[in-house]
Protein backbone atom coordinates (compact mmCIF):
# COMPACT_ATOMS: atom_id res chain seq x y z
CA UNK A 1 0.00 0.00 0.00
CA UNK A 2 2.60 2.29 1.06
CA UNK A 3 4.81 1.63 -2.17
CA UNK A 4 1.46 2.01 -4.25
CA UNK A 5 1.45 5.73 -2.78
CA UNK A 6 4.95 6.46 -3.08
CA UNK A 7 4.33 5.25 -6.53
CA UNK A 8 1.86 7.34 -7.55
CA UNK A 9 3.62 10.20 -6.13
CA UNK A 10 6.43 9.72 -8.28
CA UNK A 11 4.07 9.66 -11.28
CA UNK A 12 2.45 13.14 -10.58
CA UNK A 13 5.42 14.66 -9.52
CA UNK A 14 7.06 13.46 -13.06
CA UNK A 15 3.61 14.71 -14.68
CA UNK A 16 4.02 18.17 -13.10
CA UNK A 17 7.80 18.45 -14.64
CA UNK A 18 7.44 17.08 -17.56
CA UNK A 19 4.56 19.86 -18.13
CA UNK A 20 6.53 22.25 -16.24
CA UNK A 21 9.45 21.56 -19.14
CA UNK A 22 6.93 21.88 -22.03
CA UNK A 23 5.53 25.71 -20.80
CA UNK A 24 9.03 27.04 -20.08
CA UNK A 25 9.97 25.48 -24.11
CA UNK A 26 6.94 26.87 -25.09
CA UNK A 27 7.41 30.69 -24.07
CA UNK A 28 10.77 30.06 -25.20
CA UNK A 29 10.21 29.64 -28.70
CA UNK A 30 7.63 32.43 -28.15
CA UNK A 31 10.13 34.24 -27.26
CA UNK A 32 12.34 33.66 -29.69
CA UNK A 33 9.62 34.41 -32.75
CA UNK A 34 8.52 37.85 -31.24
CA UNK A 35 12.18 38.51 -30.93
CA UNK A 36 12.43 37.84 -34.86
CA UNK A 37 10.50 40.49 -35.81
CA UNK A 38 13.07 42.93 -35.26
CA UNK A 39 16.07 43.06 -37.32
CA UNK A 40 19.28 43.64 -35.77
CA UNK A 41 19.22 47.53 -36.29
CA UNK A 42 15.71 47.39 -35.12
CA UNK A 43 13.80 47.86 -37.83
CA UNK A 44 10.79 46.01 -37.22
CA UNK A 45 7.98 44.30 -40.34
CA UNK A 46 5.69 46.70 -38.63
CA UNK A 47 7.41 49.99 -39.30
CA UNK A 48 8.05 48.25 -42.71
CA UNK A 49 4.22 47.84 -43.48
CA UNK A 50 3.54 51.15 -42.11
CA UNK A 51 6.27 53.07 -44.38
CA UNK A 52 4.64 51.22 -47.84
CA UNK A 53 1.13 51.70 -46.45
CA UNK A 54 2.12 55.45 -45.99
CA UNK A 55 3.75 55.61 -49.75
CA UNK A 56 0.89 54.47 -51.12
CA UNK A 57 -1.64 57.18 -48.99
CA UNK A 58 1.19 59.53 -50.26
CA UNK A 59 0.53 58.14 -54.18
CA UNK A 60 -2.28 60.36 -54.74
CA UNK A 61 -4.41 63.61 -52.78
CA UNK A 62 -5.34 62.79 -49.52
CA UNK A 63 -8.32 60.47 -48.96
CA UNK A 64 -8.39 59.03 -52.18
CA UNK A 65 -6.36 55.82 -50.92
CA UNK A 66 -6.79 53.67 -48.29
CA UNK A 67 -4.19 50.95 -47.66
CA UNK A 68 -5.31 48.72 -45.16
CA UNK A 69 -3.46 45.84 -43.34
CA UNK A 70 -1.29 43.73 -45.99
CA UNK A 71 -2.96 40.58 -47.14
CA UNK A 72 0.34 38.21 -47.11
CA UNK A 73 3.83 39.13 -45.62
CA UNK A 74 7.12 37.29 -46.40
CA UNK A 75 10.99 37.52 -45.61
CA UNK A 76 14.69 36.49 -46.51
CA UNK A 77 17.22 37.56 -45.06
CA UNK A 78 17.21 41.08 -46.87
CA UNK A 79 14.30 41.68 -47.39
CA UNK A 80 10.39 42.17 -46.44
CA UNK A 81 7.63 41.58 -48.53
CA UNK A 82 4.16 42.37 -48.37
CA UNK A 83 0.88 42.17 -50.40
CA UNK A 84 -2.33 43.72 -50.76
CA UNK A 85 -4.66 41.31 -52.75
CA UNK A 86 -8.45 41.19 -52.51
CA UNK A 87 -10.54 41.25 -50.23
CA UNK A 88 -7.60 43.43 -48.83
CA UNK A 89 -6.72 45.03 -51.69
CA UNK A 90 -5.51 48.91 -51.48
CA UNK A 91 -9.31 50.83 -52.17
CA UNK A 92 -8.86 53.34 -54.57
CA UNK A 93 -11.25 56.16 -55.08
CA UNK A 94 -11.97 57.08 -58.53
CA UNK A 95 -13.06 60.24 -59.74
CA UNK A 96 -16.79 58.76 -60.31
CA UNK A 97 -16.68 58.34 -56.60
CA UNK A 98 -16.81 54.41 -56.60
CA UNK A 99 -14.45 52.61 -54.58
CA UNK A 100 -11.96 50.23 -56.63
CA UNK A 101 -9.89 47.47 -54.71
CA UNK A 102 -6.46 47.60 -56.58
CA UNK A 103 -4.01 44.96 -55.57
CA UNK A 104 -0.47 46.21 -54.84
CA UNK A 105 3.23 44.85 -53.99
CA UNK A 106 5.88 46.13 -51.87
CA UNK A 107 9.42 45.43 -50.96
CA UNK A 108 11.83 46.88 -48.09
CA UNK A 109 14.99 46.60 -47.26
CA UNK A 110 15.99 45.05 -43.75
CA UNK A 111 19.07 46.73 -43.37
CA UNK A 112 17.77 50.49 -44.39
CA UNK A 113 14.45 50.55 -44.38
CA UNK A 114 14.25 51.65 -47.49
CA UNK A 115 11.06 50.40 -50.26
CA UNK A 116 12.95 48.87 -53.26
CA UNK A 117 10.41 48.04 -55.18
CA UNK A 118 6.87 48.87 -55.21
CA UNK A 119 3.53 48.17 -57.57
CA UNK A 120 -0.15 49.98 -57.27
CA UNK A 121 -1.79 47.18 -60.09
CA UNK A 122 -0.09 47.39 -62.70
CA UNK A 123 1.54 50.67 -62.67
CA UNK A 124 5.49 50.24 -60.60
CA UNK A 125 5.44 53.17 -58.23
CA UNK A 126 9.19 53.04 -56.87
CA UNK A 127 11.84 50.21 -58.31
CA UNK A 128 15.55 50.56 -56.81
């Protein structure tokens, strides 16, 4: 009876480090990914986004384009990469008044934070 308990003790306490192991690997690697976001000069995807979502507001008079948050975002080692792609396509007013979704491309550099490349449709709006 008394080895049955000692036992079973050994079996929770082994549960509760085993688990114990798994949380501290998982904040860990959370850790790690939020880390990941920043470069090493700390320029961040999210300044990134905001600087080609701000070039494209820029692209013609105020109010008549709205990007909103980037459909798809990708990254090497050099560079960031985001898309705008319906249903989040960059909404374009035309001079009618309707509202056109217009899907657009844009590329920044990791190191400067510069946009090397950048499309609004069709039409290439920076290329470096």
């Amino acid at each position: 009876m008394k080895g049955e308990k000692n036992s079973r003790l050994g079996c929770a306490v082994a549960v509760v480090i085993v688990l114990l192991i798994a949380i501290a690997t998982s904040l860990y690697f959370q850790n790690e990914k939020q880390q990941s976001l920043v470069t090493n000069d700390g320029i961040s995807w999210i300044d990134a986004v905001e600087e080609c979502k701000r070039k494209y507001e820029a692209h013609l008079p105020s109010g008549q384009i709205k990007a909103p948050n980037c459909r798809k975002r990708t990254e090497d080692n050099e560079y960031f990469y985001f898309s705008w792609s319906k249903p989040l396509a960059i909404l374009v007013k035309r001079s009618d008044g309707k509202i056109t979704k217009i899907a657009g491309k844009c590329q920044v550099s990791k190191e400067s934070g510069e946009i090397v490349s950048m499309t609004l449709g069709k039409t290439v709006l920076v290329n470096k």
